[in-house]
Protein backbone atom coordinates (compact mmCIF):
# COMPACT_ATOMS: atom_id res chain seq x y z
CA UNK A 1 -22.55 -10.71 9.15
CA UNK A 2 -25.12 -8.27 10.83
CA UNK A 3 -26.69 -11.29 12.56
CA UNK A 4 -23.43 -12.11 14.41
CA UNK A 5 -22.28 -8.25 14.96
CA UNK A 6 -24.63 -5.05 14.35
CA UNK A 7 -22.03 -3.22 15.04
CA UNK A 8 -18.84 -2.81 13.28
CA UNK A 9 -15.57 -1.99 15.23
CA UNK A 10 -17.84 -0.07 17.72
CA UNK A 11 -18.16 2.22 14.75
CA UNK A 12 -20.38 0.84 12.24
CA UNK A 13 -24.22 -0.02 12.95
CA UNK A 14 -24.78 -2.47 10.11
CA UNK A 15 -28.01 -3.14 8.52
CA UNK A 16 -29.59 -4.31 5.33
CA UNK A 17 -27.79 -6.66 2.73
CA UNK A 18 -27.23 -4.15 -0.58
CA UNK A 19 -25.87 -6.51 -2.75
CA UNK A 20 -24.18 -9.85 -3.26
CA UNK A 21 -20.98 -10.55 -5.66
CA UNK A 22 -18.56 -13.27 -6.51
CA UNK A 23 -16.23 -11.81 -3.69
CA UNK A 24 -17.85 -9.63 -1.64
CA UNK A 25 -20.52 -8.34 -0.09
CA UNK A 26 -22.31 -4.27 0.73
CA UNK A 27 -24.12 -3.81 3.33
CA UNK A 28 -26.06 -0.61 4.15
CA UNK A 29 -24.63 0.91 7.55
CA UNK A 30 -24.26 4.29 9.70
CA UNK A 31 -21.67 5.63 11.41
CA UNK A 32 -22.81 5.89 15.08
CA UNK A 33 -20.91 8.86 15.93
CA UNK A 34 -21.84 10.89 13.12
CA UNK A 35 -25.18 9.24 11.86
CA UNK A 36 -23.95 9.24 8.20
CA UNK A 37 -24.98 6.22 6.44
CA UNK A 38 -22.01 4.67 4.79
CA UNK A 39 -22.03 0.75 2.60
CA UNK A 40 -19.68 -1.65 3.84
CA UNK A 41 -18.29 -4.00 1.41
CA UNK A 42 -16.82 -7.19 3.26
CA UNK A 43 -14.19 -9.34 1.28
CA UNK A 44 -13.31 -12.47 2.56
CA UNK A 45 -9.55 -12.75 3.36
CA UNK A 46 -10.09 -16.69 2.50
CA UNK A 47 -11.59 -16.53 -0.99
CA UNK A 48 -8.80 -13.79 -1.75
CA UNK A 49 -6.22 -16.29 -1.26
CA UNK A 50 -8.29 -19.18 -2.89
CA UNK A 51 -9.17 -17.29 -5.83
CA UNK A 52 -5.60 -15.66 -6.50
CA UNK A 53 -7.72 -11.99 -6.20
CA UNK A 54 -5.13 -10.46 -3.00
CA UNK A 55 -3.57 -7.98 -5.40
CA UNK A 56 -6.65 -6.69 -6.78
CA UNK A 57 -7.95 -6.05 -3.55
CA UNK A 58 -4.25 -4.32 -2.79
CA UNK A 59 -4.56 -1.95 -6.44
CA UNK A 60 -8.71 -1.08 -5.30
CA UNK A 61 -7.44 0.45 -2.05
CA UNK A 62 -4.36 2.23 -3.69
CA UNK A 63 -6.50 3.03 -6.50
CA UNK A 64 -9.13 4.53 -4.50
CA UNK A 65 -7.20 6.44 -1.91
CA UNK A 66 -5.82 8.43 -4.43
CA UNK A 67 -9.45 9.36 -5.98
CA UNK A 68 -11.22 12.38 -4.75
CA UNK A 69 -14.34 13.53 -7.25
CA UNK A 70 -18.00 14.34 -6.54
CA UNK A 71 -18.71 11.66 -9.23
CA UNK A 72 -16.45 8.62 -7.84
CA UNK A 73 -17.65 6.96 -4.89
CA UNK A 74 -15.46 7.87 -1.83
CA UNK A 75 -14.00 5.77 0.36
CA UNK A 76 -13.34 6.70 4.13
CA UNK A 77 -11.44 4.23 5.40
CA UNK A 78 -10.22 0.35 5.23
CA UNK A 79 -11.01 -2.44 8.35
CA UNK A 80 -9.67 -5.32 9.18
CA UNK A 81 -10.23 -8.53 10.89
CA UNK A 82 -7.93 -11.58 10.89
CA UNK A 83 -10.64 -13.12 8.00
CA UNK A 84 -12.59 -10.32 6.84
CA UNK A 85 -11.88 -6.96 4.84
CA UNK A 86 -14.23 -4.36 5.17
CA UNK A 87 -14.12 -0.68 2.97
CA UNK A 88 -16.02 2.04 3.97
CA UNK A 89 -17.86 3.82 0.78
CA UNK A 90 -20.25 6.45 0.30
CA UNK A 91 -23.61 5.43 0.49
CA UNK A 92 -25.22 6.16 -2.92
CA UNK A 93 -29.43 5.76 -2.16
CA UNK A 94 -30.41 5.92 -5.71
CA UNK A 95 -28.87 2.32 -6.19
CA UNK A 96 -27.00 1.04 -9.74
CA UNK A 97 -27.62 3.16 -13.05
CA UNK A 98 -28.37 -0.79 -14.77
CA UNK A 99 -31.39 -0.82 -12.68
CA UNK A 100 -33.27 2.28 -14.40
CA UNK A 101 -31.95 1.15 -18.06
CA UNK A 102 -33.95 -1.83 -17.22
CA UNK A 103 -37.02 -0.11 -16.93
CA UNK A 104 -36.78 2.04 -19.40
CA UNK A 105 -34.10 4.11 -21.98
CA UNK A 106 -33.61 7.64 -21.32
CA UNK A 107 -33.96 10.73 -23.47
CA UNK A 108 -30.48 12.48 -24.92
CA UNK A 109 -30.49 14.94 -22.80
CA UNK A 110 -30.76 13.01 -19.53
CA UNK A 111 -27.96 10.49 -20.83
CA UNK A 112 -25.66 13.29 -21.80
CA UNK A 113 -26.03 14.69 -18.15
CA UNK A 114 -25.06 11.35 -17.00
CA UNK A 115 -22.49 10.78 -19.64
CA UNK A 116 -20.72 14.65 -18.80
CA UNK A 117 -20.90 13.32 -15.24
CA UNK A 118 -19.01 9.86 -16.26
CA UNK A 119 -16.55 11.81 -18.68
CA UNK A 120 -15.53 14.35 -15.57
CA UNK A 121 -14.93 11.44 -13.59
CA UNK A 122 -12.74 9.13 -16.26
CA UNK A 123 -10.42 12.10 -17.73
CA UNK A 124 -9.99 12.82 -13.69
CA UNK A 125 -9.37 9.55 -13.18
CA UNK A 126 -6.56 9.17 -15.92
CA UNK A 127 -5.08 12.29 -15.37
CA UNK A 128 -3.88 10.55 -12.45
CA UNK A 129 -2.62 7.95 -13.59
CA UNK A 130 -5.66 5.45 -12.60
CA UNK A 131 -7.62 3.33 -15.55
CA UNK A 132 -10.87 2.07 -14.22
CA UNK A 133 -11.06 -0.65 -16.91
CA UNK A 134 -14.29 -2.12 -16.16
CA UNK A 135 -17.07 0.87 -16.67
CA UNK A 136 -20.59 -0.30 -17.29
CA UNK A 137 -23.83 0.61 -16.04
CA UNK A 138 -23.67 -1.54 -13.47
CA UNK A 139 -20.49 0.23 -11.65
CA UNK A 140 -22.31 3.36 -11.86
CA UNK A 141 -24.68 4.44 -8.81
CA UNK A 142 -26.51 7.18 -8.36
CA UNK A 143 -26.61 9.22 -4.92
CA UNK A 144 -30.06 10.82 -3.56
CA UNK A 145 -29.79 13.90 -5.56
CA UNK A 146 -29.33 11.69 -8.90
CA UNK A 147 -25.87 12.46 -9.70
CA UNK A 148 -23.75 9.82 -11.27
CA UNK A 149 -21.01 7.88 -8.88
CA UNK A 150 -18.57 5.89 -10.34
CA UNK A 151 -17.58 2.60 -7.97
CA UNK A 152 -15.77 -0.86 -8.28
CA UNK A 153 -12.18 0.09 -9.22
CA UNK A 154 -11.12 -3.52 -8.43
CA UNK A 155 -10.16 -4.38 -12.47
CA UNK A 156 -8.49 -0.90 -12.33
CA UNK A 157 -5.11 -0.21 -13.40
CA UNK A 158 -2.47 2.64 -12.44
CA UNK A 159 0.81 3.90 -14.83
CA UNK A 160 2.94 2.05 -12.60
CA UNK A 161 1.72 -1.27 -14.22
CA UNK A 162 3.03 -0.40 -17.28
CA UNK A 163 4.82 -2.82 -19.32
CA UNK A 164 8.28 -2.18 -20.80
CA UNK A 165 6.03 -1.46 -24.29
CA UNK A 166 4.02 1.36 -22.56
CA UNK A 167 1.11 -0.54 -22.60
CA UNK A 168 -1.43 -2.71 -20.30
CA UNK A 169 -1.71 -6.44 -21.02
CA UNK A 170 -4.04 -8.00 -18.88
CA UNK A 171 -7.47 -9.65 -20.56
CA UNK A 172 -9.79 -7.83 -18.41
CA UNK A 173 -13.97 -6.39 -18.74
CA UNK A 174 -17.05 -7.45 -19.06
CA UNK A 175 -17.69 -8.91 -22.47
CA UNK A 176 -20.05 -6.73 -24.16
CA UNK A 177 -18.32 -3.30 -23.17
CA UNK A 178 -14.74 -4.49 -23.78
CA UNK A 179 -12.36 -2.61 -26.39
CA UNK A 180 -11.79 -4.42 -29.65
CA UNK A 181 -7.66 -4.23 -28.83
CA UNK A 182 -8.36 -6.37 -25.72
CA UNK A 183 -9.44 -8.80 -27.55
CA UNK A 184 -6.46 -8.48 -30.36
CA UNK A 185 -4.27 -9.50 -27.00
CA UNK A 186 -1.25 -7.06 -28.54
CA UNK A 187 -1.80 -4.56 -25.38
CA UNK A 188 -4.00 -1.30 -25.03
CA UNK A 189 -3.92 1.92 -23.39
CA UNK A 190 -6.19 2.00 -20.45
CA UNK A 191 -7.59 5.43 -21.27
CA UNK A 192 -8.62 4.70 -24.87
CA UNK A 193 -10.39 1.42 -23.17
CA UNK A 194 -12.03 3.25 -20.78
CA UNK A 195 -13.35 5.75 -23.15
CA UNK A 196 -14.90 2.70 -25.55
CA UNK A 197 -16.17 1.43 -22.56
CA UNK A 198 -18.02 5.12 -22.23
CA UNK A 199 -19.49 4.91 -25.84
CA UNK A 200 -21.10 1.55 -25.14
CA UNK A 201 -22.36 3.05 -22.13
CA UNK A 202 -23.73 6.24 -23.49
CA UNK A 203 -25.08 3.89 -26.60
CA UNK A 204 -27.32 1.72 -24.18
CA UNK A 205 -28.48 4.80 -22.00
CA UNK A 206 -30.29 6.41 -24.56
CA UNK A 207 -30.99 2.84 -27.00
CA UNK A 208 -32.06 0.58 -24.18
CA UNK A 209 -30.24 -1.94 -25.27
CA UNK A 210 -26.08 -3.15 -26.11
CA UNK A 211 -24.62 -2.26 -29.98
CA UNK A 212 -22.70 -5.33 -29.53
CA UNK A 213 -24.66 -8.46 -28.38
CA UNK A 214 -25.32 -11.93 -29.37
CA UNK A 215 -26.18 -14.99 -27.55
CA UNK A 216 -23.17 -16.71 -28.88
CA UNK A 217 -20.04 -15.07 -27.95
CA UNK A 218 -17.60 -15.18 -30.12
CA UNK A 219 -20.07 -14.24 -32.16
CA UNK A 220 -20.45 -11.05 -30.00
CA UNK A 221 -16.26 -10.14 -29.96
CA UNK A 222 -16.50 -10.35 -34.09
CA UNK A 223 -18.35 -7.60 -33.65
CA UNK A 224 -17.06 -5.97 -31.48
CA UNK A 225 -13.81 -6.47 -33.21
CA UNK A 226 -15.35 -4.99 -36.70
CA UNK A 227 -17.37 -2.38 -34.90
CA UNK A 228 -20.61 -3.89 -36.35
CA UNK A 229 -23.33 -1.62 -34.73
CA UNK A 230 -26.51 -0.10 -35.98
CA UNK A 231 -27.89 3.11 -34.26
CA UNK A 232 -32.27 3.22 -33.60
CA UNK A 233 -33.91 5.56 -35.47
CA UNK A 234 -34.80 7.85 -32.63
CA UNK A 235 -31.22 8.89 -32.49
CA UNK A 236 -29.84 12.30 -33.32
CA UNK A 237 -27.30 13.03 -36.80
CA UNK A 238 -25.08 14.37 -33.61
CA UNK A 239 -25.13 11.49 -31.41
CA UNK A 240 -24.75 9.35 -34.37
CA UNK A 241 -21.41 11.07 -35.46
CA UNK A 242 -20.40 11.41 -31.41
CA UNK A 243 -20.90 7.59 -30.70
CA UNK A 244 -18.64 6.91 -34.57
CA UNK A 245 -15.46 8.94 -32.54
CA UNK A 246 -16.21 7.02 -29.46
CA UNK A 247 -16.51 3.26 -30.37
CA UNK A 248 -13.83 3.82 -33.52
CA UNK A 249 -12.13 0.47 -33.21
CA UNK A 250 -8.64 1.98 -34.28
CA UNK A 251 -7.67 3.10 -30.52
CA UNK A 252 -5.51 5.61 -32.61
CA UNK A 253 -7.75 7.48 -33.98
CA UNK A 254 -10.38 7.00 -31.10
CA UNK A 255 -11.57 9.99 -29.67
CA UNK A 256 -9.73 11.16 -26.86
CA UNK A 257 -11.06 12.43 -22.94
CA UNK A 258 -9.73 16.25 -24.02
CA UNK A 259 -11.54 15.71 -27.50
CA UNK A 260 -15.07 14.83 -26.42
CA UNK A 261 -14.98 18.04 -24.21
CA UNK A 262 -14.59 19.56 -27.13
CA UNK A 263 -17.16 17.74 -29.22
CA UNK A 264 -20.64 19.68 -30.38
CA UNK A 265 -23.08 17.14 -28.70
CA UNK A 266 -21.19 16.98 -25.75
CA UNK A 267 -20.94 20.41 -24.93
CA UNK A 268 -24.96 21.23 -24.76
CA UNK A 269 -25.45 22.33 -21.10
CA UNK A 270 -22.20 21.36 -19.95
CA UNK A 271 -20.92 23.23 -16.50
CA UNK A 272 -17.10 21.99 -15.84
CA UNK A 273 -17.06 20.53 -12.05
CA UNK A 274 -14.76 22.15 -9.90
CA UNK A 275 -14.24 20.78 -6.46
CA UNK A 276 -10.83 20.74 -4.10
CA UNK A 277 -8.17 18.32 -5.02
CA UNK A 278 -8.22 16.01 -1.44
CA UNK A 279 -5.67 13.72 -3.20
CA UNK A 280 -2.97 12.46 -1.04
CA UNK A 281 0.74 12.90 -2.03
CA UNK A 282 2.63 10.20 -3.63
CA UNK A 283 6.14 9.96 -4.06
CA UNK A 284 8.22 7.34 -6.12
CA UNK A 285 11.77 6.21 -4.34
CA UNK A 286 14.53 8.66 -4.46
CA UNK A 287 12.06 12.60 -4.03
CA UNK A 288 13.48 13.02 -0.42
CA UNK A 289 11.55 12.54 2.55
CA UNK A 290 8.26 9.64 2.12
CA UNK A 291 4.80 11.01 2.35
CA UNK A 292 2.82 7.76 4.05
CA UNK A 293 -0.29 7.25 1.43
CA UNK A 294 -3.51 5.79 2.68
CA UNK A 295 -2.39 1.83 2.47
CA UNK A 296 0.76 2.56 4.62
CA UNK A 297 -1.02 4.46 7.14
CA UNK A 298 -3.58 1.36 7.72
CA UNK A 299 -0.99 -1.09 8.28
CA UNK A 300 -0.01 0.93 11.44
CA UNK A 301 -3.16 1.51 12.73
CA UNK A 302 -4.11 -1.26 15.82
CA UNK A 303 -6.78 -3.67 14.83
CA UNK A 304 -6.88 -2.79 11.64
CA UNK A 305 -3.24 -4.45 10.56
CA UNK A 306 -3.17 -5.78 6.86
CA UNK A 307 0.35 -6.44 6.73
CA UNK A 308 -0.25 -10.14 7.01
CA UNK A 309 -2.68 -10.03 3.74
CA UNK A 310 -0.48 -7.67 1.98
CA UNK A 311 3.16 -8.49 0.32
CA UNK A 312 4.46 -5.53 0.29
CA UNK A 313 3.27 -4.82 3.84
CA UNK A 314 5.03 -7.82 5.74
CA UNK A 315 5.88 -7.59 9.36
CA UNK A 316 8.90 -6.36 10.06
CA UNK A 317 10.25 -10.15 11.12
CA UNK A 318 13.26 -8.64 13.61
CA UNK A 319 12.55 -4.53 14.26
CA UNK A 320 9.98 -2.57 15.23
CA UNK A 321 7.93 0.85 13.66
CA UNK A 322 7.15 3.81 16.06
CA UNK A 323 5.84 7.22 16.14
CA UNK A 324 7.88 9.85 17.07
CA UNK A 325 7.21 13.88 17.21
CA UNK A 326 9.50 15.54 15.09
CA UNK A 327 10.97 15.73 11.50
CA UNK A 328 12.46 13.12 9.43
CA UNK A 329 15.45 15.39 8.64
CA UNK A 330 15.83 15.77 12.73
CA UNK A 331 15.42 11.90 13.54
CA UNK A 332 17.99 11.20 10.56
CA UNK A 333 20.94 13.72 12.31
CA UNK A 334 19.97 12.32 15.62
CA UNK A 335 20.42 8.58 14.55
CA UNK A 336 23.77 9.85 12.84
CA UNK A 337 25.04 11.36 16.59
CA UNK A 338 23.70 7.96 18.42
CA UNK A 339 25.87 5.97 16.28
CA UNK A 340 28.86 8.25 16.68
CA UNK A 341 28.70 7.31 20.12
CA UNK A 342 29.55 3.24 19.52
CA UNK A 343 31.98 2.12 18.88
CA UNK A 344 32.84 0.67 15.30
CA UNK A 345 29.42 1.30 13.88
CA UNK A 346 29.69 2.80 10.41
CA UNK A 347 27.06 5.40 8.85
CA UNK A 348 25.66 5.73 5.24
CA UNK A 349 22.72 7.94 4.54
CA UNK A 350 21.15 7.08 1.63
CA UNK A 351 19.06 9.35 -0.92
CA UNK A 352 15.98 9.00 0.62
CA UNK A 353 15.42 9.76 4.17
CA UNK A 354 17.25 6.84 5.67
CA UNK A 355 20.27 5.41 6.88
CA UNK A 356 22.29 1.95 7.09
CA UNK A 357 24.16 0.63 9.97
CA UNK A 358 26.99 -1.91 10.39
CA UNK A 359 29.52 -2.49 12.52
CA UNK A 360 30.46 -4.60 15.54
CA UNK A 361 32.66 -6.88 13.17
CA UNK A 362 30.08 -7.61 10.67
CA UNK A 363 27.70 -8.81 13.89
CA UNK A 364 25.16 -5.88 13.67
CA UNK A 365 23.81 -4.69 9.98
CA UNK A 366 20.83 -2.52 10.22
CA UNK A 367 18.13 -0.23 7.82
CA UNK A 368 16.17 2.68 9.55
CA UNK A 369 13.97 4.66 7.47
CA UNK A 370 12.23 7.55 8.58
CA UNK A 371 8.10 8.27 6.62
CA UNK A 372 5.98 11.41 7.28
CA UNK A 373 2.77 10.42 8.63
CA UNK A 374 1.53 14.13 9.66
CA UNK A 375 3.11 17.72 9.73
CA UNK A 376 4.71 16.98 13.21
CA UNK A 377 4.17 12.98 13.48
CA UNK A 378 6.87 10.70 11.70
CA UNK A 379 7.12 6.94 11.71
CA UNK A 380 10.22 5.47 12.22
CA UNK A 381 10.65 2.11 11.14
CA UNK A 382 14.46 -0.17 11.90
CA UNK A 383 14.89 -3.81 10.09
CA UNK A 384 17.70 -6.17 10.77
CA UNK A 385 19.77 -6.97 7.70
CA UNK A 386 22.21 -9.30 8.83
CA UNK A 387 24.85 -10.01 11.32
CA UNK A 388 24.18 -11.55 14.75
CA UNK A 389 20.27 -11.15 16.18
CA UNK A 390 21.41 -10.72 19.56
CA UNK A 391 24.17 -7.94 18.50
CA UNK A 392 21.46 -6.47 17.00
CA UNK A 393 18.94 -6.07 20.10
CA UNK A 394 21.87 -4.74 22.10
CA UNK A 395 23.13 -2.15 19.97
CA UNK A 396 19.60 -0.86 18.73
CA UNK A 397 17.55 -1.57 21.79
CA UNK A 398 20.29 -0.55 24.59
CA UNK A 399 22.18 2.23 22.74
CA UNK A 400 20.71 3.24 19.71
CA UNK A 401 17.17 4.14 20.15
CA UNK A 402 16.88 5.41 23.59
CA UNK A 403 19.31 8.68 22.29
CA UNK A 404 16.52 8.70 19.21
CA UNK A 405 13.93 8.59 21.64
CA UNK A 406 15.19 10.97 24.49
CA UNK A 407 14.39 14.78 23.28
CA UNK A 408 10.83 13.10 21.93
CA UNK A 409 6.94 13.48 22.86
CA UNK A 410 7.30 10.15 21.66
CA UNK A 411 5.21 7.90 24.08
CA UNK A 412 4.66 4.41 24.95
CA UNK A 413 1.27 5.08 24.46
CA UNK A 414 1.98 5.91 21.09
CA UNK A 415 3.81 3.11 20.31
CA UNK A 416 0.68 0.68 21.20
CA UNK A 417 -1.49 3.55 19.08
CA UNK A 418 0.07 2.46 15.67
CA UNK A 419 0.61 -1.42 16.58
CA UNK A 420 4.59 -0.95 16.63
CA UNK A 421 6.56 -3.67 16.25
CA UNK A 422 8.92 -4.94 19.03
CA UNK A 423 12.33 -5.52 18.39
CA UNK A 424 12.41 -9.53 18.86
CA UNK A 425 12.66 -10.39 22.65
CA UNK A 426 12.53 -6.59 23.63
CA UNK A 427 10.16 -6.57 26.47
């Protein structure tokens, strides 16, 4: 990639390869304008497809737009190319955590600073409804002051996926820090799995080595399943009785995120982070006016279109989106007037901030809905439902949305600004 373009979207200087996966690859770059030094994970669009991995690529940018903690890697912002997928992440300079393990274990105290660091980061994590799922030392990076950064969110797992039971379902980890109940295949909660995956974790930090492992395994998941570990001498009566209430195999009675706050060992030299919430506002269907989120607002954005990768981001096949500068409750009366002025077009608002059109003898059937994309910005967005096509261009391109558009700072330049979609065979 940096052979064939150093720079990135006339943004991006790339440089040195970080890292290689099955999917993907980081690269270390910086940001001309501001000379920050960001990684850039690319994700081929074609071994997405190939490999049946779209959605998980979907749930890491949901996932990750929603998480803002000094100990979860950031991410700035999402590029696209018609083959390539590129996220912008915090640079962390001190590399994976697996790479120090290797040399060497670490002393209690230096793994419980890195284990209070981790903790902060899970319970804020599934306080908000996000499950990372796949925690080992290897997602865990360190930035240049040594402070831990969580990463790699693409197992991850929000409420929403809930099944009807209350529970997750999907076989997921890597082998030696999965949760026994994964492997019982009878469905888990995410947070008690993530906080297993913590003990293990915190067990090889300060042993230097996994409580469950075997070169055979099924071998390995019987113990995993029985909880079959034995603890080195070196380690304290506390940790001992800490890492019991972490790796507990009845989820349960597992201890939980608010409990190993709580807990003795934990505690030592503890300092609660307190930061800003940055989080963007998300709203189910049916609270009122829509608050864009992160994904929405990069499927308007020119060049960087991933509708076409994206389901549940198709393009709009006969409409168009565009920005205009005013409020939703505003554009919503002023759609209501236009239609009063043709003839047999019938109104119904519905609960959220939209309306539906029909009309012209069943010939023009239409669904405008109106998102907040700033304080003053909102994006309007008008699909064809049914009826006639070319009904449908008259009334909405001749009648409807010039009145919408009259009193606006709305401007074509706009328009081109967040890759609106023309109505088909508007000019």
């Amino acid at each position: 990639m940096a052979a064939e373009s150093t720079v990135l979207f006339g943004k991006y200087e790339v440089g040195r390869l970080l890292g290689c996966g099955a999917f993907a690859k980081v690269y270390h770059a910086r940001n001309i304008d501001k000379g920050q030094s960001v990684a850039v994970k690319v994700v081929s669009k074609k071994k997405l497809a190939a490999t049946g991995m779209t959605t998980n690529v979907k749930r890491e940018i949901t996932i990750m737009s929603r998480l803002h903690h000094p100990n979860i890697v950031k991410l700035h912002e999402v590029l696209a190319t018609k083959t390539k997928i590129y996220f912008i992440l915090e640079f962390a300079k001190g590399g994976e955590l697996f790479s120090r393990i290797a040399k060497s274990r670490f002393s209690e105290d230096l793994a419980r600073r890195f284990f209070q660091q981790l903790i902060s980061a899970v319970g804020y994590c599934h306080a908000r409804g996000v499950f990372h799922r796949d925690l080992k030392p290897e997602n865990l990076l360190l930035d240049e002051q040594g402070n831990l950064k969580v990463s790699d969110f693409g197992l991850g797992a929000v409420k929403e996926q809930l099944a009807v039971d209350g529970v997750l379902h999907t076989l997921c980890g890597t082998p030696a820090y999965v949760a026994p109940e994964i492997l019982a295949k009878k469905g888990y909660d995410g947070a008690k799995v993530d906080v297993w995956s913590s003990g293990v974790i915190l067990f090889v930090l300060v042993a230097g080595y996994l409580p469950f492992n075997d070169p055979n395994l099924m071998v390995m998941y019987r113990k995993i399943y029985k909880g079959e570990y034995r603890c080195p001498r070196w380690f304290s009566t506390e940790l001992r009785r800490f890492l019991a209430r972490l790796l507990d195999t009845n989820p349960e009675t597992r201890i939980s995120v608010d409990e190993i706050l709580k807990d003795a060992w934990f505690k030592k030299g503890y300092k609660e982070v307190t930061f800003g919430d940055l989080g963007l506002e998300w709203k189910s269907e049916g609270d009122g006016v829509k608050d864009l989120n992160a994904f929405d607002i990069i499927s308007f954005s020119t060049g960087l279109n991933l509708s076409g990768l994206f389901d549940s981001l198709k393009e709009v096949e006969e409409g168009e989106r565009f920005i205009l500068k005013e409020s939703p409750e505003k554009v919503v009366e002023k759609l209501v007037a236009a239609a009063a002025t043709v003839e047999g077009i019938i109104v119904r608002r519905r609960k959220e901030c939209g309306v539906e059109l029909e009309g012209c003898n069943g010939n023009f059937a239409a669904l405008v809905e109106v998102y907040r994309l700033s304080p003053e910005l909102v994006v309007v967005e008008v699909r064809r439902r049914d009826g006639n096509g070319g009904v449908f261009r008259d009334v909405w391109s001749n009648k409807l949305r010039p009145y919408l558009c009259a009193a606006s700072s709305s401007t074509t330049s706009d328009r081109e600004e967040t890759g609106a979609k023309p109505v088909a065979g508007e000019s």
